[in-house]
Protein backbone atom coordinates (compact mmCIF):
# COMPACT_ATOMS: atom_id res chain seq x y z
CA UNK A 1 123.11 161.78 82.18
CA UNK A 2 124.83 158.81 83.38
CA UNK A 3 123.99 158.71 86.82
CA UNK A 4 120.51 159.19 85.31
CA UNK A 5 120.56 156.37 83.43
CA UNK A 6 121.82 154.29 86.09
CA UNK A 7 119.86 155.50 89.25
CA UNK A 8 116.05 154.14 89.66
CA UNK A 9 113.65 156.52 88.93
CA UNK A 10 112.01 155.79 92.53
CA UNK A 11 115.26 157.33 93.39
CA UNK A 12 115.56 160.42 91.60
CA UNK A 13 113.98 163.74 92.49
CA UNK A 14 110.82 164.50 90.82
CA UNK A 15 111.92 167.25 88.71
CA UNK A 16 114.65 164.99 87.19
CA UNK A 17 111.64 163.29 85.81
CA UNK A 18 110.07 163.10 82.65
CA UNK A 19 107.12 165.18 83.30
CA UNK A 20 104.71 162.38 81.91
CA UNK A 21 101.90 161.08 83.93
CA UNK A 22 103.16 157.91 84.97
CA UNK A 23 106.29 159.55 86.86
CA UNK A 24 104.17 161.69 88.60
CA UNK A 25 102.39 158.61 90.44
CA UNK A 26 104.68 157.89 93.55
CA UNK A 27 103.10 154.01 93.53
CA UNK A 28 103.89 153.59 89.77
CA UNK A 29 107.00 155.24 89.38
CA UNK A 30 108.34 152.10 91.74
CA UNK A 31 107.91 150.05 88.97
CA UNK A 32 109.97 152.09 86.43
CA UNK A 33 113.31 150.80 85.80
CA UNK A 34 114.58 153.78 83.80
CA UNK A 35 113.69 157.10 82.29
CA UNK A 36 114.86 156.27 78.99
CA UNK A 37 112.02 155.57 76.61
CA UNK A 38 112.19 151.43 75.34
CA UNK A 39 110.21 153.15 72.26
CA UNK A 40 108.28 156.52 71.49
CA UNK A 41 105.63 156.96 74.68
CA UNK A 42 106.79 153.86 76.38
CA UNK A 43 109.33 152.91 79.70
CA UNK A 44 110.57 150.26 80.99
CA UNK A 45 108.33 148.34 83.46
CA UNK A 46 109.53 145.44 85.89
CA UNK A 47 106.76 143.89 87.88
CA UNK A 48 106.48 143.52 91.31
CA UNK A 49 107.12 140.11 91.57
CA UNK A 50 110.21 140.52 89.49
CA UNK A 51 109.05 137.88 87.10
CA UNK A 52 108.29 140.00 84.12
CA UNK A 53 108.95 142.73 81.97
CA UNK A 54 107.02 145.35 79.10
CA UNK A 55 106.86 148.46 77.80
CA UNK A 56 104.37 151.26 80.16
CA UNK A 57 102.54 153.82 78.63
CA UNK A 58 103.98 157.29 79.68
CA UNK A 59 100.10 157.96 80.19
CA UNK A 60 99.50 155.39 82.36
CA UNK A 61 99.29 154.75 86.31
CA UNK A 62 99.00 151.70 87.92
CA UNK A 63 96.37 151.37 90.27
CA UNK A 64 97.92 151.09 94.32
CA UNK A 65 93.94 150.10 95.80
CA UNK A 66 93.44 147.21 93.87
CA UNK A 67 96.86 145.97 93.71
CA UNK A 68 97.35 142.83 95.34
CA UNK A 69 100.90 140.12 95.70
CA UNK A 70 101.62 137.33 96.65
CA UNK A 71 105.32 136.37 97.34
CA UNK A 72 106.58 135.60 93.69
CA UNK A 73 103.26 133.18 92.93
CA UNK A 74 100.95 135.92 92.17
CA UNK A 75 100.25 139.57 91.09
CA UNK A 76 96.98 141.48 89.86
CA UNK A 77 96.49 144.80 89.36
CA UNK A 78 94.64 147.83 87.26
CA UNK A 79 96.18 150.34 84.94
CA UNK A 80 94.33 153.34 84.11
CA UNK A 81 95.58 154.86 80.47
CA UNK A 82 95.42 158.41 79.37
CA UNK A 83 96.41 157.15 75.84
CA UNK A 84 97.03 160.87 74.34
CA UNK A 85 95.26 159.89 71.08
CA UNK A 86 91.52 160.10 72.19
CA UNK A 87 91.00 157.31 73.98
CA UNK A 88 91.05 156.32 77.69
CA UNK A 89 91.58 153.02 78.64
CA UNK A 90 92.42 150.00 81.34
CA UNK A 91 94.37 147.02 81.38
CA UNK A 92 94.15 144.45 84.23
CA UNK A 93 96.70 142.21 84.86
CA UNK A 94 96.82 138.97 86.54
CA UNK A 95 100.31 136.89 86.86
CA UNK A 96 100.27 133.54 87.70
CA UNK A 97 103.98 131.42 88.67
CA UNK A 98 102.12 128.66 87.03
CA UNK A 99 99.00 128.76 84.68
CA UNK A 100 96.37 126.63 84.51
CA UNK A 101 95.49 124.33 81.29
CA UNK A 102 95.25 126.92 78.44
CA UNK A 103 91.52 126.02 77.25
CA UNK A 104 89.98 126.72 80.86
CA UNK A 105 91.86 129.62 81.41
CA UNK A 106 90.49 131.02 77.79
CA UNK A 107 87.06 129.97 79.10
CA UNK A 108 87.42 132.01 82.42
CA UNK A 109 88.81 135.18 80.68
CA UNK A 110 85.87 134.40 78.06
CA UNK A 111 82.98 133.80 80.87
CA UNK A 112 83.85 137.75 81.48
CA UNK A 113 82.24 139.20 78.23
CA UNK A 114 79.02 138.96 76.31
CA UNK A 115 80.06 138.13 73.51
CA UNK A 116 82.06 134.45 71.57
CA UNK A 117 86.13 135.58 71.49
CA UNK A 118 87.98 134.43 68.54
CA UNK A 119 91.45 133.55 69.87
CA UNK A 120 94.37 133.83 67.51
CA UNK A 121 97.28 132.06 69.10
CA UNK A 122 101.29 132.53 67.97
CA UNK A 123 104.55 132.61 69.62
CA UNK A 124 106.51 135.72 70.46
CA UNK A 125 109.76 135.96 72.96
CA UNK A 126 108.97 131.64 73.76
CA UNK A 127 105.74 132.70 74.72
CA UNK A 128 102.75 131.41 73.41
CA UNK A 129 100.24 134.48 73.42
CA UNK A 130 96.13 133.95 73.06
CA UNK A 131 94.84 136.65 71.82
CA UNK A 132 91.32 138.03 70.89
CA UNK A 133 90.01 141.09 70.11
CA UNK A 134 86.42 142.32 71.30
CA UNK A 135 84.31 145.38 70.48
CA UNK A 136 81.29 146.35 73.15
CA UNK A 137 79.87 149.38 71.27
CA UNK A 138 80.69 152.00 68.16
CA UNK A 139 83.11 153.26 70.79
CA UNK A 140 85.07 150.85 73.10
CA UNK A 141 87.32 147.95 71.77
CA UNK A 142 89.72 145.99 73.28
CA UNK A 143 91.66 142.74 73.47
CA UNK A 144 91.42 139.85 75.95
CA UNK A 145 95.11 137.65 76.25
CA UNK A 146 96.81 134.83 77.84
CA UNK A 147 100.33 134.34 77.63
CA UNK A 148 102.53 131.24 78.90
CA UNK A 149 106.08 131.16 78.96
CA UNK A 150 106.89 127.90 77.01
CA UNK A 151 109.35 126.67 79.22
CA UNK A 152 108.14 127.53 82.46
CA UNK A 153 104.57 127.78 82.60
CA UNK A 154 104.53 131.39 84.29
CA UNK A 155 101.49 133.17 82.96
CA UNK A 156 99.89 136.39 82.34
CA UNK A 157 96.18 137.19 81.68
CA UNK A 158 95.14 140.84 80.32
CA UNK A 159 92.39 142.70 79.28
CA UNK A 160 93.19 145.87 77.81
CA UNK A 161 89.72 147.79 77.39
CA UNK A 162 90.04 151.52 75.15
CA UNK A 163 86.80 153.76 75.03
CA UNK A 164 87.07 155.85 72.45
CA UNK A 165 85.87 160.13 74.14
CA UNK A 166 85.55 161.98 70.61
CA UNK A 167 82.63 161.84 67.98
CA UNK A 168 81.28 158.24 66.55
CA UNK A 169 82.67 158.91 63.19
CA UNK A 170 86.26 160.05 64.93
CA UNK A 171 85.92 156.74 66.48
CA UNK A 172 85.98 154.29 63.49
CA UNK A 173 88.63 155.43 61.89
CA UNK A 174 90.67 155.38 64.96
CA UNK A 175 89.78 151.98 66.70
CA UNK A 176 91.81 149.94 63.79
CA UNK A 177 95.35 151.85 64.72
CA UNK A 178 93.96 151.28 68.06
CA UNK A 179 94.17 147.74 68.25
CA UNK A 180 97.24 147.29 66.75
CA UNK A 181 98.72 149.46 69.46
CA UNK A 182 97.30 147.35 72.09
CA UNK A 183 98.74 143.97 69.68
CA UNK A 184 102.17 145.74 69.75
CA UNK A 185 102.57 145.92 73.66
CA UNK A 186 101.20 142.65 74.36
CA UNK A 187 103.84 141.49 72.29
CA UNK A 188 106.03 143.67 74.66
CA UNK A 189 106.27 141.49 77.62
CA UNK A 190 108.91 139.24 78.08
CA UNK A 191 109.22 136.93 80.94
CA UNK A 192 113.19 137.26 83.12
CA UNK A 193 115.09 134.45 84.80
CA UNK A 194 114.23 134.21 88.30
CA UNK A 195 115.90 137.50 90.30
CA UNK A 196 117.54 138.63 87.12
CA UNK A 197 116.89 141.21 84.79
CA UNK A 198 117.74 138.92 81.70
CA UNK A 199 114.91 137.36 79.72
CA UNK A 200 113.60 133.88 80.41
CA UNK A 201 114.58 131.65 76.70
């Protein structure tokens, strides 16, 4: 169990693995740090560049086609989510080493839907997190969000999308437990120091 903990799961055979979606996917599993679960249905995730970390769905995959890097500046990418409780849904993910002004970058994210997004903004981990929730039809919902580390400027954009695959009436009384899911891993993320595992203060 030891060597387990301490050995990348990249590095461990596959039947060592949790047999959970997101172990299965050779490109994802890269990302894993661990196979111990950072809370029920969730792993730890370090990105690509190295410059963040949050909690991955166990019925998630991240997306190797559309994911693009550059150096440590930038990262964007798709994750497709079997969420397990009736819904399917996608985040993308943009990472910036240093974000724009806040109210343009709200505008960009917000040039992307149909509809006026209602931003709540508060701080969690020093970041400052945007966040507003959206609803396209009785059965996808979602949440648009821009963090920015306070003290460095590094910056995320997301949009988490969830379409809802039972009935209509399943659907409503599910989408409210939804989005507080989706409020409780944004609130996941947590910038780290520059080639360190430790989070940024």
């Amino acid at each position: 169990m030891d060597q387990e903990k301490s050995t990348k799961p990249a590095e461990m055979s596959v039947e060592d693995l949790p047999d959970v979606r997101a172990f299965q996917d050779d490109f994802t599993r890269e990302f894993l740090q661990s196979t111990e679960e950072t809370k029920e249905g969730y792993y730890p995730f370090l990105s690509g560049t190295g410059a963040y970390k949050m909690d991955f769905p166990a019925g998630g995959i991240v997306g190797e086609k559309g994911y693009s890097k550059k150096q440590k500046e930038f990262e964007s990418y798709l994750v497709g989510i079997d969420e397990g409780n009736g819904f399917e849904s996608s985040i993308k993910i943009d990472y910036y080493s240093k974000i724009g002004q806040t109210s343009t970058e709200l505008e960009m994210l917000s040039s992307q839907f149909n509809q006026k997004l209602d931003f709540e903004s508060y701080d969690e981990n020093n970041i400052t997190i945007s966040l507003a929730e959206f609803e396209d039809d009785e059965k996808t919902i979602g949440a648009v969000g821009l963090l920015e580390h306070k003290s460095t400027q590094k910056g995320l954009s997301i949009i988490y999308e969830s379409e809802c695959i039972r009935s209509v009436e399943d659907c409503k009384t599910e989408k409210k437990e939804m989005q507080n899911k989706i409020k409780q891993w944004v609130n996941s993320i947590k910038f780290v120091k520059n080639d360190e595992s430790d989070v940024e203060q």
